[in-house]
PDB file of N, CA and C in Angstrom:
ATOM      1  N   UNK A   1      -5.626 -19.942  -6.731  1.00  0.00           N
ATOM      2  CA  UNK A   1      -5.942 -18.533  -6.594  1.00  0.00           C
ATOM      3  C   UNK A   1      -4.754 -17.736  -7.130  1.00  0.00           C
ATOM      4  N   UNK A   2      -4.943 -16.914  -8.149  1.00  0.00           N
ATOM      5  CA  UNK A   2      -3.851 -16.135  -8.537  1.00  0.00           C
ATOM      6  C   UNK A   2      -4.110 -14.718  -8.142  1.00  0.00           C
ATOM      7  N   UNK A   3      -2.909 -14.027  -8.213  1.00  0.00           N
ATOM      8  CA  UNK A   3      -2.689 -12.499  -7.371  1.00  0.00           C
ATOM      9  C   UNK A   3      -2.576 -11.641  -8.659  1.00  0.00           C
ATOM     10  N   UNK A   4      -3.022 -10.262  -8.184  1.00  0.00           N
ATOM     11  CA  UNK A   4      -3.477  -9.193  -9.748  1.00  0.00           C
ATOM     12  C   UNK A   4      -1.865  -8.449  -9.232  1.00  0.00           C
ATOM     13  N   UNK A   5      -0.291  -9.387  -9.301  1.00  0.00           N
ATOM     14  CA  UNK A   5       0.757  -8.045  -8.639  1.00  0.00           C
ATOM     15  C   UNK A   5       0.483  -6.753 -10.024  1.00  0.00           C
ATOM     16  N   UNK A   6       0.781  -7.513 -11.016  1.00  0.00           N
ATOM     17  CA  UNK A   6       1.280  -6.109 -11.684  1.00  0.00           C
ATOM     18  C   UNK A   6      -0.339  -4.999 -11.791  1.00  0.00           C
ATOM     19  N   UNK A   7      -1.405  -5.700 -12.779  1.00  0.00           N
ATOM     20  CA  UNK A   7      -2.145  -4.241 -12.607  1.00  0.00           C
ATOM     21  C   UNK A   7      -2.143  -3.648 -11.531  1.00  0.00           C
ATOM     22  N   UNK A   8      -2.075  -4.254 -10.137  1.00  0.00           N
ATOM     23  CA  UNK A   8      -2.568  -3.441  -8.628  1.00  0.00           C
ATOM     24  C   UNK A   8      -0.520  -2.693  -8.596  1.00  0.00           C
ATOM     25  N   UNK A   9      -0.154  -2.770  -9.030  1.00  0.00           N
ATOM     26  CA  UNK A   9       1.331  -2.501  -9.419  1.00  0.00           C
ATOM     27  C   UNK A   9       0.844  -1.034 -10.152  1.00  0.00           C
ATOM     28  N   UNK A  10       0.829  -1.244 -11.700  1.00  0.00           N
ATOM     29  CA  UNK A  10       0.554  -0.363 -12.622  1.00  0.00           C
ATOM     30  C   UNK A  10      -0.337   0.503 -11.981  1.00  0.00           C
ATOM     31  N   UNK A  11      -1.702   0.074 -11.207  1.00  0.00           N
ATOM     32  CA  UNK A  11      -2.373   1.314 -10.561  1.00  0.00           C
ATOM     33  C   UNK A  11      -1.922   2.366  -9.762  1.00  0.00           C
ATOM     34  N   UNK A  12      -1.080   1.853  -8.691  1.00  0.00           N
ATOM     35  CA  UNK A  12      -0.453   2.439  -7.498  1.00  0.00           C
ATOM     36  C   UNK A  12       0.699   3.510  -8.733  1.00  0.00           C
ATOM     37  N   UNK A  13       1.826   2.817  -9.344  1.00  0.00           N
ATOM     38  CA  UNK A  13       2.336   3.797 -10.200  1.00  0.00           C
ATOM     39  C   UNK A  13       1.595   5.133 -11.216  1.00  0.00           C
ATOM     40  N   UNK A  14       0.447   4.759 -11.567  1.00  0.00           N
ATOM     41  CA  UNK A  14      -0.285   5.602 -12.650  1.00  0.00           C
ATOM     42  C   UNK A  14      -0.790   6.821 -11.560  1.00  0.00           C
ATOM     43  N   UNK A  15      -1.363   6.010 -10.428  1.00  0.00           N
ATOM     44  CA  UNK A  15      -1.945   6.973  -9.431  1.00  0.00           C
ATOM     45  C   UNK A  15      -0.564   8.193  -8.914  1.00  0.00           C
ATOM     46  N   UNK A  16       0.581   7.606  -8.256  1.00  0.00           N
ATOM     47  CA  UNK A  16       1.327   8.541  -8.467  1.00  0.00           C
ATOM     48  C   UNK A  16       2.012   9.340  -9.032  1.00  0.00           C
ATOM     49  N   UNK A  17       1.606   9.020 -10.395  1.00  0.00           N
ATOM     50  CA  UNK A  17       2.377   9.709 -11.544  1.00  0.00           C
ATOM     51  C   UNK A  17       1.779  10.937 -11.989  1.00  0.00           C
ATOM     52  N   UNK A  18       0.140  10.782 -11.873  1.00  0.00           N
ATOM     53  CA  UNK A  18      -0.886  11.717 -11.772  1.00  0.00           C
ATOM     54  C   UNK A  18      -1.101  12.782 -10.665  1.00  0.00           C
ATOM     55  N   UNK A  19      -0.581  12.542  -9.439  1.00  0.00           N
ATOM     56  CA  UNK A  19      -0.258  13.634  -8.452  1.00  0.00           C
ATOM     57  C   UNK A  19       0.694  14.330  -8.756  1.00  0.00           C
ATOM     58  N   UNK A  20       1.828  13.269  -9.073  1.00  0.00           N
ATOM     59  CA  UNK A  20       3.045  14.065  -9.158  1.00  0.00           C
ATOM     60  C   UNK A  20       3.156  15.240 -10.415  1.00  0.00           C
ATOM     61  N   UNK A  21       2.569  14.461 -11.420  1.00  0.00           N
ATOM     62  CA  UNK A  21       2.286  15.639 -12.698  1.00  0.00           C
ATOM     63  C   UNK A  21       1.565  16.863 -12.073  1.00  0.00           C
ATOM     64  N   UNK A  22       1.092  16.766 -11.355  1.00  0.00           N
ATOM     65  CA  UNK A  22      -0.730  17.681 -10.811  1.00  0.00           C
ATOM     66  C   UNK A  22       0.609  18.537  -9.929  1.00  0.00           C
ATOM     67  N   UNK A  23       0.957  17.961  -9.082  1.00  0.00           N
ATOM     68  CA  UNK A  23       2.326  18.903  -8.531  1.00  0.00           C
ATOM     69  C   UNK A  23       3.816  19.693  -9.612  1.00  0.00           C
ATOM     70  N   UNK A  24       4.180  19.120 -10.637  1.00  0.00           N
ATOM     71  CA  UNK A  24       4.576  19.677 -11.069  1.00  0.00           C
ATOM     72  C   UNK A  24       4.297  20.680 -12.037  1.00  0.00           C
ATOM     73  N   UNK A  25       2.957  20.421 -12.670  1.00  0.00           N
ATOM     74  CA  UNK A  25       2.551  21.648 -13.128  1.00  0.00           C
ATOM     75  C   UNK A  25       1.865  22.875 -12.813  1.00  0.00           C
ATOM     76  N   UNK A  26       2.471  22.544 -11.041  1.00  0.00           N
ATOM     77  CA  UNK A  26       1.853  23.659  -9.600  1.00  0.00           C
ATOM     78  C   UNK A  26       0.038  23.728  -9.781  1.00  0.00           C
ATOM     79  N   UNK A  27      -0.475  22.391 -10.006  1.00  0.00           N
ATOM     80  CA  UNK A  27      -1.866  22.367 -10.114  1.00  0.00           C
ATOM     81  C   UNK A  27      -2.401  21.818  -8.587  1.00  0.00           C
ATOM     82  N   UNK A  28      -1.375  21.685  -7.535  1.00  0.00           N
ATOM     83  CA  UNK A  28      -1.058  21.221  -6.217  1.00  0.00           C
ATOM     84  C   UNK A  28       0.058  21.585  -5.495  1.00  0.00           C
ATOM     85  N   UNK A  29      -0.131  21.504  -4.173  1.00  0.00           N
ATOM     86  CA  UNK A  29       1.259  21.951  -3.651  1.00  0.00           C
ATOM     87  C   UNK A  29       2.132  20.600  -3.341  1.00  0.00           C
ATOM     88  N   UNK A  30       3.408  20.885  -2.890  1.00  0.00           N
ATOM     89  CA  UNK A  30       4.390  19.700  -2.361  1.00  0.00           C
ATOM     90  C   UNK A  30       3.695  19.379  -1.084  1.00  0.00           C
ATOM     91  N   UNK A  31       3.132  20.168  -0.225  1.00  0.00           N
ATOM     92  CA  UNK A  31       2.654  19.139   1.123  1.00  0.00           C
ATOM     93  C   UNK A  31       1.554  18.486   0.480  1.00  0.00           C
ATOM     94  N   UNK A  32       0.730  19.381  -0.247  1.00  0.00           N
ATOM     95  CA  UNK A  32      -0.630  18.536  -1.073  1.00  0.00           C
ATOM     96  C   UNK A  32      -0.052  16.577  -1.419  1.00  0.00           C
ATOM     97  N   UNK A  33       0.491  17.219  -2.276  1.00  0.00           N
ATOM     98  CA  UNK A  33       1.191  15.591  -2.816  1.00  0.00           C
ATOM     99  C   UNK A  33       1.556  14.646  -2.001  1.00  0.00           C
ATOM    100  N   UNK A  34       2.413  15.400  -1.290  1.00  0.00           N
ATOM    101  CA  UNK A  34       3.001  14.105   0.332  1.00  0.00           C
ATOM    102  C   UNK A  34       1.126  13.785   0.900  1.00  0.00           C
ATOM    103  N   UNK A  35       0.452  14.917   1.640  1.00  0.00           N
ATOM    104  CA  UNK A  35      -0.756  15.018   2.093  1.00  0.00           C
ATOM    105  C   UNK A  35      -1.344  13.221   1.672  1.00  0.00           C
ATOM    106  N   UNK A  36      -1.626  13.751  -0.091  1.00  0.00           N
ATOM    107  CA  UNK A  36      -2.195  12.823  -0.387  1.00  0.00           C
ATOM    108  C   UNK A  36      -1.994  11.209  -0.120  1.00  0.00           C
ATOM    109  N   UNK A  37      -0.398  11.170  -0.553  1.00  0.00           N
ATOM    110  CA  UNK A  37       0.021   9.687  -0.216  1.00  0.00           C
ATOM    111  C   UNK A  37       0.282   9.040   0.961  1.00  0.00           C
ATOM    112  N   UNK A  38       0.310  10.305   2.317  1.00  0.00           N
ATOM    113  CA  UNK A  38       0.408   9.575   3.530  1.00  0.00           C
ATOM    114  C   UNK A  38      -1.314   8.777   3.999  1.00  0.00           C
ATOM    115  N   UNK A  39      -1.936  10.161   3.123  1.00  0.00           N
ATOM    116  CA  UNK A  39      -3.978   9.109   3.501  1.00  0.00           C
ATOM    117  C   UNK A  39      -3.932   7.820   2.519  1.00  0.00           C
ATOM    118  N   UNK A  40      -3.116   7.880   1.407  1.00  0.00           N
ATOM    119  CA  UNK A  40      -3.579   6.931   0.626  1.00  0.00           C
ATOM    120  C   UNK A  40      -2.769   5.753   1.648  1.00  0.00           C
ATOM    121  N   UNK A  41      -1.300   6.194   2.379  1.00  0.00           N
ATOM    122  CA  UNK A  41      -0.638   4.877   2.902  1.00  0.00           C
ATOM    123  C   UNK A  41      -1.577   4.202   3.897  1.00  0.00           C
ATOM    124  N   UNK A  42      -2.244   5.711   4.935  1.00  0.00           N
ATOM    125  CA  UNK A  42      -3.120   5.177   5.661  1.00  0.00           C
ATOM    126  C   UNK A  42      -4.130   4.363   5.877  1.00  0.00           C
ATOM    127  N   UNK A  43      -5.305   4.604   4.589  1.00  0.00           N
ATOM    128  CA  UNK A  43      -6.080   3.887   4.414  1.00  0.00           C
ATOM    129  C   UNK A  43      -5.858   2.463   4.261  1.00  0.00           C
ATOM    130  N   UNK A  44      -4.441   2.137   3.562  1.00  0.00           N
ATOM    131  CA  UNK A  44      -4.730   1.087   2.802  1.00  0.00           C
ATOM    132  C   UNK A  44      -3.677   0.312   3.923  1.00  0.00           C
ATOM    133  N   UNK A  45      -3.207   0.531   4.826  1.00  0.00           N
ATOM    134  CA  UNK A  45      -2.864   0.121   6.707  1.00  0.00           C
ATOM    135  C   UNK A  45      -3.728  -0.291   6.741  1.00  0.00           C
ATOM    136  N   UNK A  46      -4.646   0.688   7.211  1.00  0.00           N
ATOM    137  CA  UNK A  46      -5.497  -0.065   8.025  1.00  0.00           C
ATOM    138  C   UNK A  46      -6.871  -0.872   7.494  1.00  0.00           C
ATOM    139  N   UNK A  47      -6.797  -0.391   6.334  1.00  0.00           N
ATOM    140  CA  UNK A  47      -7.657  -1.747   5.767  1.00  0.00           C
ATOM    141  C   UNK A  47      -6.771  -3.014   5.694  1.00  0.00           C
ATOM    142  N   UNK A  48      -5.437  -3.426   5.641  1.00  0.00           N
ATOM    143  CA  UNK A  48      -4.454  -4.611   5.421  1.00  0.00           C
ATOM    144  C   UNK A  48      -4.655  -4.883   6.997  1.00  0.00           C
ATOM    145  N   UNK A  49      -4.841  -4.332   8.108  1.00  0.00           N
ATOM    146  CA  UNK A  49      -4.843  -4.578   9.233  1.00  0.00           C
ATOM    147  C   UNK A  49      -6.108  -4.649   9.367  1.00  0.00           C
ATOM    148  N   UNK A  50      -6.957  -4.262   9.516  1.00  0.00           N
ATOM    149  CA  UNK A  50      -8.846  -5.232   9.287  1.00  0.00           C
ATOM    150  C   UNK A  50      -8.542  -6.419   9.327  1.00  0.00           C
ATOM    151  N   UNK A  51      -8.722  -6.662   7.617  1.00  0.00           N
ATOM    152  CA  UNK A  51      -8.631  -7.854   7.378  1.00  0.00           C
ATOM    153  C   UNK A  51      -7.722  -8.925   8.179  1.00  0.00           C
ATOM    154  N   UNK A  52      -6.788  -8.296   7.845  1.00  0.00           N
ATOM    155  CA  UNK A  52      -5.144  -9.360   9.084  1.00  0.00           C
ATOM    156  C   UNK A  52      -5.949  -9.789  10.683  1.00  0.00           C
ATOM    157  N   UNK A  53      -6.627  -8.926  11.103  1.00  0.00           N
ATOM    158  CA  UNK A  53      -7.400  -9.545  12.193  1.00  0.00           C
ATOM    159  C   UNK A  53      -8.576 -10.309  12.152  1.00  0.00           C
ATOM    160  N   UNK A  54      -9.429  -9.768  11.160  1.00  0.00           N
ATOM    161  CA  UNK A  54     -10.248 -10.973  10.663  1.00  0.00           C
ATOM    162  C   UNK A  54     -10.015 -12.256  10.233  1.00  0.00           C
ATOM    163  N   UNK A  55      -8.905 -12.383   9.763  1.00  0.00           N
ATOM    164  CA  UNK A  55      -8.435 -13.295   9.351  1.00  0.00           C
ATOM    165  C   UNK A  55      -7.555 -14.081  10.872  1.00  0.00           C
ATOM    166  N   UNK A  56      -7.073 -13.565  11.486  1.00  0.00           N
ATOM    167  CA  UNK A  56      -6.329 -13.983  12.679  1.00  0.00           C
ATOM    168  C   UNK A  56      -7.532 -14.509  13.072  1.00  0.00           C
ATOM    169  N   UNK A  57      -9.076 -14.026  13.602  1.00  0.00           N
ATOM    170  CA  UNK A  57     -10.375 -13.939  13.988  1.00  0.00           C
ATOM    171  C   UNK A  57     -10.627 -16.117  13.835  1.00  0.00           C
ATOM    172  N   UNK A  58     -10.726 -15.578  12.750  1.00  0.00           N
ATOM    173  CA  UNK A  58     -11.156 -16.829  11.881  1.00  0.00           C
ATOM    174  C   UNK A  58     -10.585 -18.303  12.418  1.00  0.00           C
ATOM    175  N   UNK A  59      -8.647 -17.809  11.772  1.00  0.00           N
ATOM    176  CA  UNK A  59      -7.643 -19.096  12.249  1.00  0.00           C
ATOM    177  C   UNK A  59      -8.092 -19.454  13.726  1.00  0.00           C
ATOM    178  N   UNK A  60      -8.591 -18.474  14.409  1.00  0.00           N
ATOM    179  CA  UNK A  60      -7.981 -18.669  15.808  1.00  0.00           C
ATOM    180  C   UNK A  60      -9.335 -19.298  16.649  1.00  0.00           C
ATOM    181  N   UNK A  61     -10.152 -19.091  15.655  1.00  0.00           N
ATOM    182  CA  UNK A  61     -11.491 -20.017  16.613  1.00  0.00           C
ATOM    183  C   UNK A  61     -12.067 -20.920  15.173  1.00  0.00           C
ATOM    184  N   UNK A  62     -11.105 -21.758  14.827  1.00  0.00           N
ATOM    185  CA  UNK A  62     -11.445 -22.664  13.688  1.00  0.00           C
ATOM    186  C   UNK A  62     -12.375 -22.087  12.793  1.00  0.00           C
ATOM    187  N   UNK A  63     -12.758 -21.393  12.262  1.00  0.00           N
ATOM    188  CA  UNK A  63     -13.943 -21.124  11.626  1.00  0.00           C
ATOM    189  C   UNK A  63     -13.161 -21.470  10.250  1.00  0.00           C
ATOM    190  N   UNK A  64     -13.569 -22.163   9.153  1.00  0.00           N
ATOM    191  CA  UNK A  64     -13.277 -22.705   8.190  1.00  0.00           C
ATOM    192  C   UNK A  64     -14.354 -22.593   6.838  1.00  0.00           C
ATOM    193  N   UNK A  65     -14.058 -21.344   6.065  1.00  0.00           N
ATOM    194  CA  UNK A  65     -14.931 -21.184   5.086  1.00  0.00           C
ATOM    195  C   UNK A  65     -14.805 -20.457   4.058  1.00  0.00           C
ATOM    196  N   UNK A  66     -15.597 -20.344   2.717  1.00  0.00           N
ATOM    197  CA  UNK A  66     -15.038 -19.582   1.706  1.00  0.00           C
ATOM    198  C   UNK A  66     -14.899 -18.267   1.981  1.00  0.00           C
ATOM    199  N   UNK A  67     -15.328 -17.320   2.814  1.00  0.00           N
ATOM    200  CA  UNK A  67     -15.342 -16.127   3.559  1.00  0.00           C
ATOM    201  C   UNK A  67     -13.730 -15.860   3.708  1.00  0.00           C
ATOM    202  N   UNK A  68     -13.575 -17.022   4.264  1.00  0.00           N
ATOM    203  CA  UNK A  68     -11.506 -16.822   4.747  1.00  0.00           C
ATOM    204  C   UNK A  68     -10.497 -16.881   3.755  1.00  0.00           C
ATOM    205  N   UNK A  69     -11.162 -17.651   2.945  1.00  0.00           N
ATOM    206  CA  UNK A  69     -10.315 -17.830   1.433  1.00  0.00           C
ATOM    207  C   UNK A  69     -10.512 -16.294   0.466  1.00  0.00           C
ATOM    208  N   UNK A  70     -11.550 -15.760   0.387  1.00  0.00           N
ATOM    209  CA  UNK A  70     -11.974 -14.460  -0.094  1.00  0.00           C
ATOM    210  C   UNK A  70     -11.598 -12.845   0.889  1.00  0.00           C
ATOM    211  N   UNK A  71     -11.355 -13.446   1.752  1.00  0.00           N
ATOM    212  CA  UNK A  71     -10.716 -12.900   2.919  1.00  0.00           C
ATOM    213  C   UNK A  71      -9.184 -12.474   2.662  1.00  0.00           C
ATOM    214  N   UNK A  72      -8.626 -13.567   2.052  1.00  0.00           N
ATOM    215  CA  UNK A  72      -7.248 -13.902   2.828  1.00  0.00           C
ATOM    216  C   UNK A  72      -6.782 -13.039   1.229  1.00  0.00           C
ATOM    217  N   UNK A  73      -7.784 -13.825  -0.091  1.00  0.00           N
ATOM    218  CA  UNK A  73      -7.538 -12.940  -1.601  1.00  0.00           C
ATOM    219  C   UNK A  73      -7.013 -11.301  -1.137  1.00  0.00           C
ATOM    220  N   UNK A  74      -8.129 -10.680  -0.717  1.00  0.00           N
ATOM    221  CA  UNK A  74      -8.330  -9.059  -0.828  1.00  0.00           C
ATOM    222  C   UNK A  74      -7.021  -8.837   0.110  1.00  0.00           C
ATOM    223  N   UNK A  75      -6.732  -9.640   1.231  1.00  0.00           N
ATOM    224  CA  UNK A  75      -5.628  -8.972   2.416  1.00  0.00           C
ATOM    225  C   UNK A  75      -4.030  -9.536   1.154  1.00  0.00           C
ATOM    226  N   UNK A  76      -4.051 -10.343   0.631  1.00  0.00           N
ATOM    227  CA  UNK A  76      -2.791 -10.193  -0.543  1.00  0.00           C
ATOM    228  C   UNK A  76      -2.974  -9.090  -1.227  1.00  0.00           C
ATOM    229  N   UNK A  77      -3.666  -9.026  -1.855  1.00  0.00           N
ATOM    230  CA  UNK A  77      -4.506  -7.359  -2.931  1.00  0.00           C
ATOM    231  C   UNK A  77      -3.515  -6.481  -2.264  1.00  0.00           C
ATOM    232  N   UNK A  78      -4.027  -6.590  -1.177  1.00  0.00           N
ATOM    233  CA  UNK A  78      -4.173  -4.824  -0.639  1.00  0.00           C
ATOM    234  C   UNK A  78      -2.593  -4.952  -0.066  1.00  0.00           C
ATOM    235  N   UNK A  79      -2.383  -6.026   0.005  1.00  0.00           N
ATOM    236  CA  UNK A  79      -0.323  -6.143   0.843  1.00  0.00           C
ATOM    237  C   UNK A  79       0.085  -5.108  -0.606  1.00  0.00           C
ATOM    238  N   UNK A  80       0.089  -6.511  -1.724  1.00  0.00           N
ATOM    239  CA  UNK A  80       0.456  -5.371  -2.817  1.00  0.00           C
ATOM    240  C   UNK A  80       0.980  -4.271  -3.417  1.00  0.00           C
ATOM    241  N   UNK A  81      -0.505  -3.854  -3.140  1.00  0.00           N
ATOM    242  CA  UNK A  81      -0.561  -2.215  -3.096  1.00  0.00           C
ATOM    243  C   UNK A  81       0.256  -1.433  -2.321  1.00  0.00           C
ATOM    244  N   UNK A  82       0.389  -1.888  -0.576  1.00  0.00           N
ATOM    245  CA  UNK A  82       1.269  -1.205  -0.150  1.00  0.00           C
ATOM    246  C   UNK A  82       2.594  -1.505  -0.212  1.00  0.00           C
ATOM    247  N   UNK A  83       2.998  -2.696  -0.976  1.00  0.00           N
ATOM    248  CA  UNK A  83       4.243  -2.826  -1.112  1.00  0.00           C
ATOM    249  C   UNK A  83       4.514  -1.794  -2.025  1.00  0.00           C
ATOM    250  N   UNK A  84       3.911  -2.015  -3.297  1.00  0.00           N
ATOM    251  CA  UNK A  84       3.849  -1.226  -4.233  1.00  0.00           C
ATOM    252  C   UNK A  84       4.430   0.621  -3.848  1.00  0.00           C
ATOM    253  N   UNK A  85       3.392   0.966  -3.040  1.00  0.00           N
ATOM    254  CA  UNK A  85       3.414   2.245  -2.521  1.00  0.00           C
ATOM    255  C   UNK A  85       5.160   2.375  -1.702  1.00  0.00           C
ATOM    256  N   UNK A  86       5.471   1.150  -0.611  1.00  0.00           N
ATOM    257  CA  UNK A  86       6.566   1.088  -0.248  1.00  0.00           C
ATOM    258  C   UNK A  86       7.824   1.503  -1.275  1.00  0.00           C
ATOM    259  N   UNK A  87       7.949   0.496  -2.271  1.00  0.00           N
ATOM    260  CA  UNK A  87       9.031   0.778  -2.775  1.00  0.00           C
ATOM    261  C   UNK A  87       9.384   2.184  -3.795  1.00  0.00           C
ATOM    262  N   UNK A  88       7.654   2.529  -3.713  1.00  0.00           N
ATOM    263  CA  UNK A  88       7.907   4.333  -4.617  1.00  0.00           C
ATOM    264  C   UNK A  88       8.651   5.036  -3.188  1.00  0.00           C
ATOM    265  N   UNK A  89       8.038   4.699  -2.070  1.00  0.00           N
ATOM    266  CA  UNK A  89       8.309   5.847  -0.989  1.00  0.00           C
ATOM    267  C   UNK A  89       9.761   5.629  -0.648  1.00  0.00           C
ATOM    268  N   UNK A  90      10.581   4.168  -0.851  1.00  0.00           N
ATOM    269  CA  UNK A  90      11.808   3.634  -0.593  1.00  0.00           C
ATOM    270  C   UNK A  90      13.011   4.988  -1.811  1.00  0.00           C
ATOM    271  N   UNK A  91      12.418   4.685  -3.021  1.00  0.00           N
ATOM    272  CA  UNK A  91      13.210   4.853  -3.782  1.00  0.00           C
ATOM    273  C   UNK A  91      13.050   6.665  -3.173  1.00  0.00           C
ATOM    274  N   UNK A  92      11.929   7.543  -3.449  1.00  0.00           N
ATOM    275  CA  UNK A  92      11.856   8.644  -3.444  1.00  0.00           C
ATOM    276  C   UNK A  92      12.906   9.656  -2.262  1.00  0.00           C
ATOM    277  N   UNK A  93      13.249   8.602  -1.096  1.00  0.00           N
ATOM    278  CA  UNK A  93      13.149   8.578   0.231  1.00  0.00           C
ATOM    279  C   UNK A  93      14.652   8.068   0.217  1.00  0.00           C
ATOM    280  N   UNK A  94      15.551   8.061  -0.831  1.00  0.00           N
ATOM    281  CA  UNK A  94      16.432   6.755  -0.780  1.00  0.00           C
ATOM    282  C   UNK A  94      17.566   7.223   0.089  1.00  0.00           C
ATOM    283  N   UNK A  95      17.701   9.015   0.076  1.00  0.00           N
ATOM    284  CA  UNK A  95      19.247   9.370   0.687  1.00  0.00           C
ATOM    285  C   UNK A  95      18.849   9.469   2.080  1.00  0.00           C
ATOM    286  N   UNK A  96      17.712   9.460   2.180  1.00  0.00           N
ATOM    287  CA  UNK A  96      17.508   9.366   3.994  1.00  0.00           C
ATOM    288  C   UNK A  96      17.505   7.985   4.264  1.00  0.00           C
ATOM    289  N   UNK A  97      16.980   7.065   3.697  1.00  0.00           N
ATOM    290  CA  UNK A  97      16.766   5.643   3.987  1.00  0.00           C
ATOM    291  C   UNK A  97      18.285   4.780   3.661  1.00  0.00           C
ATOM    292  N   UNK A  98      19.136   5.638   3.089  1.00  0.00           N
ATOM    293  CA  UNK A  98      20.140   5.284   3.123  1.00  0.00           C
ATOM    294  C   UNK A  98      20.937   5.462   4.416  1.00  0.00           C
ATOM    295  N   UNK A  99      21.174   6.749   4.890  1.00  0.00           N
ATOM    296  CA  UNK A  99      21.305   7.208   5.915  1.00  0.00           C
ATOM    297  C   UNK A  99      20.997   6.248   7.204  1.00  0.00           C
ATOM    298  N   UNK A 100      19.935   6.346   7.134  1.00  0.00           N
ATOM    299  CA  UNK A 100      18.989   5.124   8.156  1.00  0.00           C
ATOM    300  C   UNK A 100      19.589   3.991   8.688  1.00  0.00           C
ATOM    301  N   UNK A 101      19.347   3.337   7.269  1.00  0.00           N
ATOM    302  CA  UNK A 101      19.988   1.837   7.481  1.00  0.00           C
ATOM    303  C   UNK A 101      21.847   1.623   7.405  1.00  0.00           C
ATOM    304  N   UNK A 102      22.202   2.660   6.927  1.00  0.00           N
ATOM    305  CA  UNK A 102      23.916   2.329   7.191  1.00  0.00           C
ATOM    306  C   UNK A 102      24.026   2.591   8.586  1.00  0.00           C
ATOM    307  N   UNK A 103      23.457   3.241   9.548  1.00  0.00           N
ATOM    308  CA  UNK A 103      23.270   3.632  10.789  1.00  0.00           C
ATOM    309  C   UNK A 103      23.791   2.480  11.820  1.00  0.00           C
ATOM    310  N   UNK A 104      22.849   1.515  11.476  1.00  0.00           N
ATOM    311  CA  UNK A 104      22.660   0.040  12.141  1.00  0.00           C
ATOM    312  C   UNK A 104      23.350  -0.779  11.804  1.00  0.00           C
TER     313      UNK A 104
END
C-alpha cells in the first residue's frame, strides 16, 4: 500500500496559497483566512479521529478485513494532510511557538 504524501502535500499548500492570495488582495479578511483554516483543521480532526476509533473498533474486537486495511489507507491520507496543515501553522506561528517551547 503506498501513501499519496506529496500530492495530499501540494493540495493542502495550493489550498493555502489561494486564501492567502484571496486575503491579500483584501478579497477576504485576516479573521476570514484564520476562520477558514481553523474549520479546515477541524474537520480534518475529527474525521482522523472517526476513523482512529473505528479502527481502534475493529483491532479491539478482532474483526479482520479489507474494510480495516481501506480504513487504516484514508486515516494515513488524512494524518497527512494534517501534518501538512501542521507544519504551515508551525512555520506561520514560529515566534510564538518559539516562545512556547524554549519555555519548557
Amino acid at each position: 500500500m503506498s501513501y499519496e504524501f506529496i500530492p495530499i502535500s501540494f493540495i493542502v499548500i495550493f489550498t493555502y496559497l489561494i486564501t492567502y492570495i484571496l486575503y491579500n488582495e483584501n478579497e477576504i479578511t485576516k479573521v476570514t483566512h484564520i476562520r477558514i483554516w481553523n474549520i479546515i483543521i477541524l474537520i480534518i480532526s475529527l474525521i482522523l479521529l472517526s476513523i482512529g476509533l473505528i479502527l481502534t473498533a475493529l483491532i479491539e474486537y478482532g474483526i479482520d478485513s479489507t474494510l480495516a486495511y481501506t480504513i487504516l489507507f484514508w486515516h494515513v491520507e488524512v494524518g497527512i494532510a494534517l501534518v501538512s496543515i501542521a507544519f504551515i501553522h508551525i512555520y506561520l506561528y514560529r515566534k510564538s511557538f518559539k516562545k512556547i517551547t524554549l519555555r519548557l
